[in-house]
Protein backbone atom coordinates (compact mmCIF):
# COMPACT_ATOMS: atom_id res chain seq x y z
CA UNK A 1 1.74 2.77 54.77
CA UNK A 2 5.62 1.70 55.20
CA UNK A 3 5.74 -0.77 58.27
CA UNK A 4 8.05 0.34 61.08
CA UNK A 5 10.92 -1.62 62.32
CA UNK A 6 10.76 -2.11 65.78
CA UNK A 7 14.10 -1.83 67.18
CA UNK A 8 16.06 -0.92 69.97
CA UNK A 9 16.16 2.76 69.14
CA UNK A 10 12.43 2.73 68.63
CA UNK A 11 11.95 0.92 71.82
CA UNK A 12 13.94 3.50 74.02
CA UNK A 13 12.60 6.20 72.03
CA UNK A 14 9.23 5.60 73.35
CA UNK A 15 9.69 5.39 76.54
CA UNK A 16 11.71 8.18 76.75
CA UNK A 17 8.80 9.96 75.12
CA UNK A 18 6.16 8.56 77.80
CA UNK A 19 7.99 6.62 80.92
CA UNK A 20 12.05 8.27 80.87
CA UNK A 21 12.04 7.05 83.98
CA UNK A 22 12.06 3.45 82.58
CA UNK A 23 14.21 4.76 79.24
CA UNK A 24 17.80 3.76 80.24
CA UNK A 25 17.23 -0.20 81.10
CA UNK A 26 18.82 -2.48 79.64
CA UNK A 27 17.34 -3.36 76.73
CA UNK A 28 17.19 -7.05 74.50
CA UNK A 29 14.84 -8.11 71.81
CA UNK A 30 13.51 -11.58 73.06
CA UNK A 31 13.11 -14.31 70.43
CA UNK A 32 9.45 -15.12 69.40
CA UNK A 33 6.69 -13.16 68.99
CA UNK A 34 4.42 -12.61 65.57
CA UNK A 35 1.32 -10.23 66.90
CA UNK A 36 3.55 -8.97 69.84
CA UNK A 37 6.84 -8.40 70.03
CA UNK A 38 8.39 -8.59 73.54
CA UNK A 39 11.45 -6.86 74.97
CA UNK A 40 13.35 -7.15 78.31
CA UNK A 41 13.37 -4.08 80.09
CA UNK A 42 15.83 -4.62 83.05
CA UNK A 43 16.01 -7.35 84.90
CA UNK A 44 11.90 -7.41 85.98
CA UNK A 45 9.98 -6.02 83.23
CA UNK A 46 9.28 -6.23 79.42
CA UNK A 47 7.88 -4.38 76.59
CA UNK A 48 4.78 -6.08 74.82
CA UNK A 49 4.72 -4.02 71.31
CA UNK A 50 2.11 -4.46 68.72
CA UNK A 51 3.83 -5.80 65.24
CA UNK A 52 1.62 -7.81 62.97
CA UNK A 53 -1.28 -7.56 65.52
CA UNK A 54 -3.27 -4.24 64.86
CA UNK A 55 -6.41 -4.73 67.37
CA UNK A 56 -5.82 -2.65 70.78
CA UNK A 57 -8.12 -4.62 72.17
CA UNK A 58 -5.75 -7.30 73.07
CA UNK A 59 -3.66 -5.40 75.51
CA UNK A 60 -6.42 -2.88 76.28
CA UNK A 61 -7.88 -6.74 77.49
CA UNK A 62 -4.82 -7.48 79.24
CA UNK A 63 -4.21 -4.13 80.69
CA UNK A 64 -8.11 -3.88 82.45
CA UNK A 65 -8.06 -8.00 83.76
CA UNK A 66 -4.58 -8.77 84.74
CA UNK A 67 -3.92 -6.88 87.44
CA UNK A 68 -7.18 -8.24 89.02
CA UNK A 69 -6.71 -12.14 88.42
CA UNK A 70 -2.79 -12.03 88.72
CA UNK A 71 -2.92 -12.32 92.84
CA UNK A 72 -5.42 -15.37 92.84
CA UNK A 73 -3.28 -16.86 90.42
CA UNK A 74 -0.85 -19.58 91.69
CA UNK A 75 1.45 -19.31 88.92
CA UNK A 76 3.42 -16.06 87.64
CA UNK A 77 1.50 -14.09 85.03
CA UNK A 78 2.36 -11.03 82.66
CA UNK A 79 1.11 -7.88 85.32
CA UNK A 80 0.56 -4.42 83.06
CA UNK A 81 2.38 -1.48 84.98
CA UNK A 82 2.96 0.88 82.34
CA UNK A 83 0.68 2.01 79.15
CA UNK A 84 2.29 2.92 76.16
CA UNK A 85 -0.05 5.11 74.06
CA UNK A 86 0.33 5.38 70.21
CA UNK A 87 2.07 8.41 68.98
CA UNK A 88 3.39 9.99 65.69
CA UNK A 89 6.22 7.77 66.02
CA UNK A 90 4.41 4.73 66.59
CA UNK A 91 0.68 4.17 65.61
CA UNK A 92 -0.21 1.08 67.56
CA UNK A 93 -0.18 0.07 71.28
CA UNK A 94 2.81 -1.27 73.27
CA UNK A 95 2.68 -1.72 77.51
CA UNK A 96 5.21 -2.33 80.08
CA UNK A 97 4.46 -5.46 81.86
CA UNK A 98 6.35 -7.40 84.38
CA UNK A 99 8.85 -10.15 83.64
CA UNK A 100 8.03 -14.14 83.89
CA UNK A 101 11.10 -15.80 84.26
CA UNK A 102 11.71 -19.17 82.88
CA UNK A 103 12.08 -20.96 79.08
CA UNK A 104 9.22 -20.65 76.57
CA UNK A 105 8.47 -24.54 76.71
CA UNK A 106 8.48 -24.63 72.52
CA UNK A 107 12.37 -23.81 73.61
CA UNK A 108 12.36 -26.02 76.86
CA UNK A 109 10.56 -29.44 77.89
CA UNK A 110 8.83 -30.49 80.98
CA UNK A 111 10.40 -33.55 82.92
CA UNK A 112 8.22 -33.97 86.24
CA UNK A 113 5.24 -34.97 85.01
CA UNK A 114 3.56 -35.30 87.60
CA UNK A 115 4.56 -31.93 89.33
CA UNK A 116 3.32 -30.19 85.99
CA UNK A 117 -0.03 -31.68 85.98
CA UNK A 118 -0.77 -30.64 89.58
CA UNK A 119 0.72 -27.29 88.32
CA UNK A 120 -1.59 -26.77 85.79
CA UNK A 121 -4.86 -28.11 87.10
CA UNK A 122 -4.21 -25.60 90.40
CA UNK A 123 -3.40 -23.10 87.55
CA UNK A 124 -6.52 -23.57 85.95
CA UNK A 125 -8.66 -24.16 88.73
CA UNK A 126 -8.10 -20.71 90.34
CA UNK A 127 -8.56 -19.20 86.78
CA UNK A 128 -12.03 -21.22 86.39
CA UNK A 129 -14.00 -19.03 88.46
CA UNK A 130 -17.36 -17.26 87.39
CA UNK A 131 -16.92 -14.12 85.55
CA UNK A 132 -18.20 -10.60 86.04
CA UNK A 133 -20.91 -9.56 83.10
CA UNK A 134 -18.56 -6.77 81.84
CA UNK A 135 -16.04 -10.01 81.41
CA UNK A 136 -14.65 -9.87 77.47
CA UNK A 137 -16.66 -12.41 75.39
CA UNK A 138 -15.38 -15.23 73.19
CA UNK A 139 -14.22 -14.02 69.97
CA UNK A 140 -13.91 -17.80 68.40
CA UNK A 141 -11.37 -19.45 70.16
CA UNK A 142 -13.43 -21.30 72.80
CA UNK A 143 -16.15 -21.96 70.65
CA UNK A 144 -18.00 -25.44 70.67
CA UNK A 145 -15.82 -27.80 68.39
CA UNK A 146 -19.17 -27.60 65.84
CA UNK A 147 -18.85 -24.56 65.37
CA UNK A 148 -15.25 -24.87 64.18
CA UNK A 149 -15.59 -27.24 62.15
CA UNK A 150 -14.50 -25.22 59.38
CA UNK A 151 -10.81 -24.45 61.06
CA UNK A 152 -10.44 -27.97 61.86
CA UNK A 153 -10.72 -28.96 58.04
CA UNK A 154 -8.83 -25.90 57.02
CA UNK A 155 -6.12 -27.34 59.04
CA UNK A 156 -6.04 -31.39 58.79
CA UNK A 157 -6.18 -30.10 54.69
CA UNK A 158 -3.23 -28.23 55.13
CA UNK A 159 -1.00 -30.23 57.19
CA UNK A 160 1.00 -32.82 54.66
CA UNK A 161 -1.01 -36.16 54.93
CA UNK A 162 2.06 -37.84 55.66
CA UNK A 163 2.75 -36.15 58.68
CA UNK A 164 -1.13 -37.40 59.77
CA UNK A 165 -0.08 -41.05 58.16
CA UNK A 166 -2.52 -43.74 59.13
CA UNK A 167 -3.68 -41.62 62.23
CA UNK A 168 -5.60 -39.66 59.73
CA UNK A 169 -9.16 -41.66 60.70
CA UNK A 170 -8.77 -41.50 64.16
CA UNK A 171 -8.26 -37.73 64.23
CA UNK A 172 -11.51 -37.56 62.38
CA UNK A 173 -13.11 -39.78 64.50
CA UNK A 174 -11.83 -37.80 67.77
CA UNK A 175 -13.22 -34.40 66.65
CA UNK A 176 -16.24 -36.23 65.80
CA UNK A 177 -16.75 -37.01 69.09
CA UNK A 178 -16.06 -33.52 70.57
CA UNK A 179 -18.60 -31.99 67.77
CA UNK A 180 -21.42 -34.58 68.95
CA UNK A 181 -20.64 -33.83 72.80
CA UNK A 182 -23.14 -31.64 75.05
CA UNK A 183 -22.37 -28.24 74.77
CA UNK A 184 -21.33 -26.13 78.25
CA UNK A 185 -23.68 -25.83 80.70
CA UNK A 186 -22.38 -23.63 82.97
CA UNK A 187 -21.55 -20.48 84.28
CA UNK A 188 -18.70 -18.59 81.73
CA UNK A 189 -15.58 -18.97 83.49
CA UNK A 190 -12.50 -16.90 83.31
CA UNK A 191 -10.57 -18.94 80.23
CA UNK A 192 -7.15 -17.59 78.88
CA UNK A 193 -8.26 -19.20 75.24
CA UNK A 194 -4.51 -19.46 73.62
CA UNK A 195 -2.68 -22.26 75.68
CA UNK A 196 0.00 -23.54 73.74
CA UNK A 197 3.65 -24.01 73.81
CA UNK A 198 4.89 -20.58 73.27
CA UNK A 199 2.49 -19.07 75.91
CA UNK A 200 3.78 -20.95 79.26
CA UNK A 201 7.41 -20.52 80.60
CA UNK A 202 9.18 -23.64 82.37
CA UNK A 203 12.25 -23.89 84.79
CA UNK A 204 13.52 -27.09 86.82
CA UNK A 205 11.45 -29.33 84.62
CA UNK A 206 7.74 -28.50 85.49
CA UNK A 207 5.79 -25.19 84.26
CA UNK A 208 6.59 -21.78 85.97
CA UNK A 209 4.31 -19.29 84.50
CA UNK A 210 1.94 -18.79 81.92
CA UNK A 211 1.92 -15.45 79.23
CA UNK A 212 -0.29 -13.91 76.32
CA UNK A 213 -3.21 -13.40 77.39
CA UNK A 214 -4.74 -11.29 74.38
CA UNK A 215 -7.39 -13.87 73.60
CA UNK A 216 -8.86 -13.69 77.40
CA UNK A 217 -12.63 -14.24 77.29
CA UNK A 218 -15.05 -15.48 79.69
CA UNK A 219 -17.09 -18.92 78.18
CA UNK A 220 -16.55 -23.03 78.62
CA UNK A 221 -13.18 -23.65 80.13
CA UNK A 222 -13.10 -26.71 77.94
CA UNK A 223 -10.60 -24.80 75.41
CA UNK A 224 -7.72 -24.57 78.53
CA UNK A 225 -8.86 -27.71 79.49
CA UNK A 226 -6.75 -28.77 75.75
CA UNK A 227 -3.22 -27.99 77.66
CA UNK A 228 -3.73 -31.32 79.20
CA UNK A 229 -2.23 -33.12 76.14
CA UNK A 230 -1.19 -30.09 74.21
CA UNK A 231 1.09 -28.89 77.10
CA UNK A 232 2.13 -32.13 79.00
CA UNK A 233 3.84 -34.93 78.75
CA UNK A 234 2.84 -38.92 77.75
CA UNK A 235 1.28 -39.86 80.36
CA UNK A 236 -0.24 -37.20 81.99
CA UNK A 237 -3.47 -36.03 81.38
CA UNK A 238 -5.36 -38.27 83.21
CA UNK A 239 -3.33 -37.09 86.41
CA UNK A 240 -4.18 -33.72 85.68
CA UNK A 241 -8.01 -34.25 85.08
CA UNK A 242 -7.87 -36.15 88.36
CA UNK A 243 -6.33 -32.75 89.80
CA UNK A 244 -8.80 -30.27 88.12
CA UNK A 245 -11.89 -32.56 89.69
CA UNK A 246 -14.21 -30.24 87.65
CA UNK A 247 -14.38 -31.59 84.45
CA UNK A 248 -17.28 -33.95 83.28
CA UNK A 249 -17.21 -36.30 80.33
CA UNK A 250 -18.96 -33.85 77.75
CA UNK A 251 -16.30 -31.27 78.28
CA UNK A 252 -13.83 -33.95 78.71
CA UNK A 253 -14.88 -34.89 75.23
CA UNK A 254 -14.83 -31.26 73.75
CA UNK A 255 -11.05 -30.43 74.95
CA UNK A 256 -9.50 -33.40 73.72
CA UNK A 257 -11.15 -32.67 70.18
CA UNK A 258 -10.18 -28.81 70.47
CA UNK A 259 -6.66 -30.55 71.25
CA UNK A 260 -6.42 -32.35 68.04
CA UNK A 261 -7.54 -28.86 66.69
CA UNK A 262 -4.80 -27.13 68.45
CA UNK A 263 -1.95 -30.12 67.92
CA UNK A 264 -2.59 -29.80 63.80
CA UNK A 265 -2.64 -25.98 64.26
CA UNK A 266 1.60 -26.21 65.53
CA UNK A 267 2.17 -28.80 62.99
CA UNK A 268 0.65 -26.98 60.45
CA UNK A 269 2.59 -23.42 61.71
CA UNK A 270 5.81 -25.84 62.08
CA UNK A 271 5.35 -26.87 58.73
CA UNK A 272 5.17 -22.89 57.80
CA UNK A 273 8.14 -22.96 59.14
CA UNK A 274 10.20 -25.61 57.66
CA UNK A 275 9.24 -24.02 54.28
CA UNK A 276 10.68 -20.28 55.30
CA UNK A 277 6.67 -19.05 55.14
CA UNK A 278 6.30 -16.00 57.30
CA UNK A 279 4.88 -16.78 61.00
CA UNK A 280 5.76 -20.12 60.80
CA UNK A 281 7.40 -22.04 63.76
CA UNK A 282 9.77 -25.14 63.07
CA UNK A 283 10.08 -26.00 66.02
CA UNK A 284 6.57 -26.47 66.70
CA UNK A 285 5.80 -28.81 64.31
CA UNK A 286 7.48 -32.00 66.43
CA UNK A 287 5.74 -30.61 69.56
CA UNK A 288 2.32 -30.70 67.69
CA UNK A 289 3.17 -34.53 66.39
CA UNK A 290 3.69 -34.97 69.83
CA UNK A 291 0.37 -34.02 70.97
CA UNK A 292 -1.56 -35.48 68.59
CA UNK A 293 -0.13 -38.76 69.77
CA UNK A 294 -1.17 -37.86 73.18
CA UNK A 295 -4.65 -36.69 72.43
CA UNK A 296 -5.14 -40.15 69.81
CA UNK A 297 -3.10 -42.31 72.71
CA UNK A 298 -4.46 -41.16 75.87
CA UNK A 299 -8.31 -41.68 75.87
CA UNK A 300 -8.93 -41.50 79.68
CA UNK A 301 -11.43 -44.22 80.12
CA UNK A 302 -12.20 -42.54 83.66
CA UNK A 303 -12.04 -39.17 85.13
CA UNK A 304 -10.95 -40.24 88.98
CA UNK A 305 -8.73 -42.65 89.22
């Protein structure tokens, strides 16, 4: 089967077909975007269209939770308003969401520190919360670091030693240390399982709002818990543990090794990238350097300072 091009046309065509009332917005292709591709729609929405992705369950996910968590939330979230149901014209699934203004931080930085931190760990903390039964269930990407032990090799093989260097032992040494912790003990918590640099949006410096959540799951919130180095800036995590109170050593230990996972993961797509390799990311090869320093740099000796 011949791929479709999603354009503009296409994009207007289906809502005309299923929302008109939405089908004369301005319209712009945003930049990013491999499983979804996103689209302003006016000036507060955006179209979220399947491309390379081809499970429904992502937005079906998004479509059934979101509107439930977004107004416990203290940050700005993607909020489903419109479904967009696959047709003759297009097989898969695309849904009108609302807008989250700011810069995609792999396109943007954070410069208070501090202010992000807090940001985050209030983020997470209200997102942390007990979920229902019916909650979706981990699909891989919040699993214990043993049991990804296999995508961690997969990916420190891949990445060019000498962008590792002489760090090379210590990464090992840091996910061995997240494989040996004590698994989670507690109740599975709302987690949004994909927190990286593409999937929270910045303005004046600090974080603004957080996006894609098609790998939502309910499990150990040690996965989020990653963003600490993955997301901020030297320095700090350990304000940002001291913020989010509820973390103990074991999963303490866990997200800094799934944040080695997750830094050689963007170096590895940024390397993609450099070599014209579809899906890959230049630019996030630097940012994932960068957080691999963080995670082999900033060992947080204590939880409460």
């Amino acid at each position: 089967m011949t791929e479709i091009e999603i354009t503009a046309g296409l994009i207007r065509d289906l809502l005309r077909d299923q929302h008109p009332d939405l089908a004369e917005l301005p319209l712009r292709e945003v930049e990013g975007g491999w499983g979804n591709q996103m689209w302003r729609l006016g000036e507060e929405l955006a179209v979220r269209i399947q491309r390379m992705d081809t499970d429904p369950d992502h937005q079906l996910k998004e479509r059934r939770w979101l509107p439930m968590l977004a107004p416990r939330l203290p940050l700005p979230i993607p909020v489903p308003v419109r479904s967009g149901a696959p047709s003759e014209r297009f097989s898969k699934m695309w849904t009108v969401m609302t807008w989250v203004p700011g810069l995609p931080l792999d396109h943007g930085s954070i410069t208070r520190g501090e202010h992000a931190a807090d940001t985050l760990a209030a983020f997470l903390r209200a997102l942390h919360v007990p979920a229902p039964a019916d909650a979706p269930v981990d699909t891989g990407r919040g699993a214990h670091p043993k049991d990804c032990t296999n995508g961690f090799d997969q990916f420190f093989d891949s990445v060019d030693a000498d962008a590792i260097g002489s760090d090379a032992a210590d990464v090992r040494a840091v996910w061995d240390d997240a494989v040996a912790a004590p698994a989670w003990e507690g109740p599975p918590v709302w987690v949004h399982g994909d927190l990286h640099p593409a999937n929270v949006v910045v303005a004046d410096g600090t974080l603004a709002g957080v996006v894609d959540f098609g790998d939502l799951f309910a499990g150990d919130p040690a996965s989020d818990l990653a963003a600490a180095w993955v997301l901020l800036p030297p320095g700090a995590a350990a304000h940002f543990f001291t913020a989010y109170t509820d973390a103990d050593e074991a999963t303490v230990r866990r997200a800094r090794g799934l944040a080695a996972l997750k830094s050689l993961f963007l170096m590895l797509m940024g390397q993609n990238g450099d070599r014209g390799l579809p899906g890959g990311k230049p630019a996030w090869g630097p940012a994932g350097r960068m957080a691999l320093d963080r995670v082999l740099n900033e060992r947080l000796t204590r939880l409460h300072e």
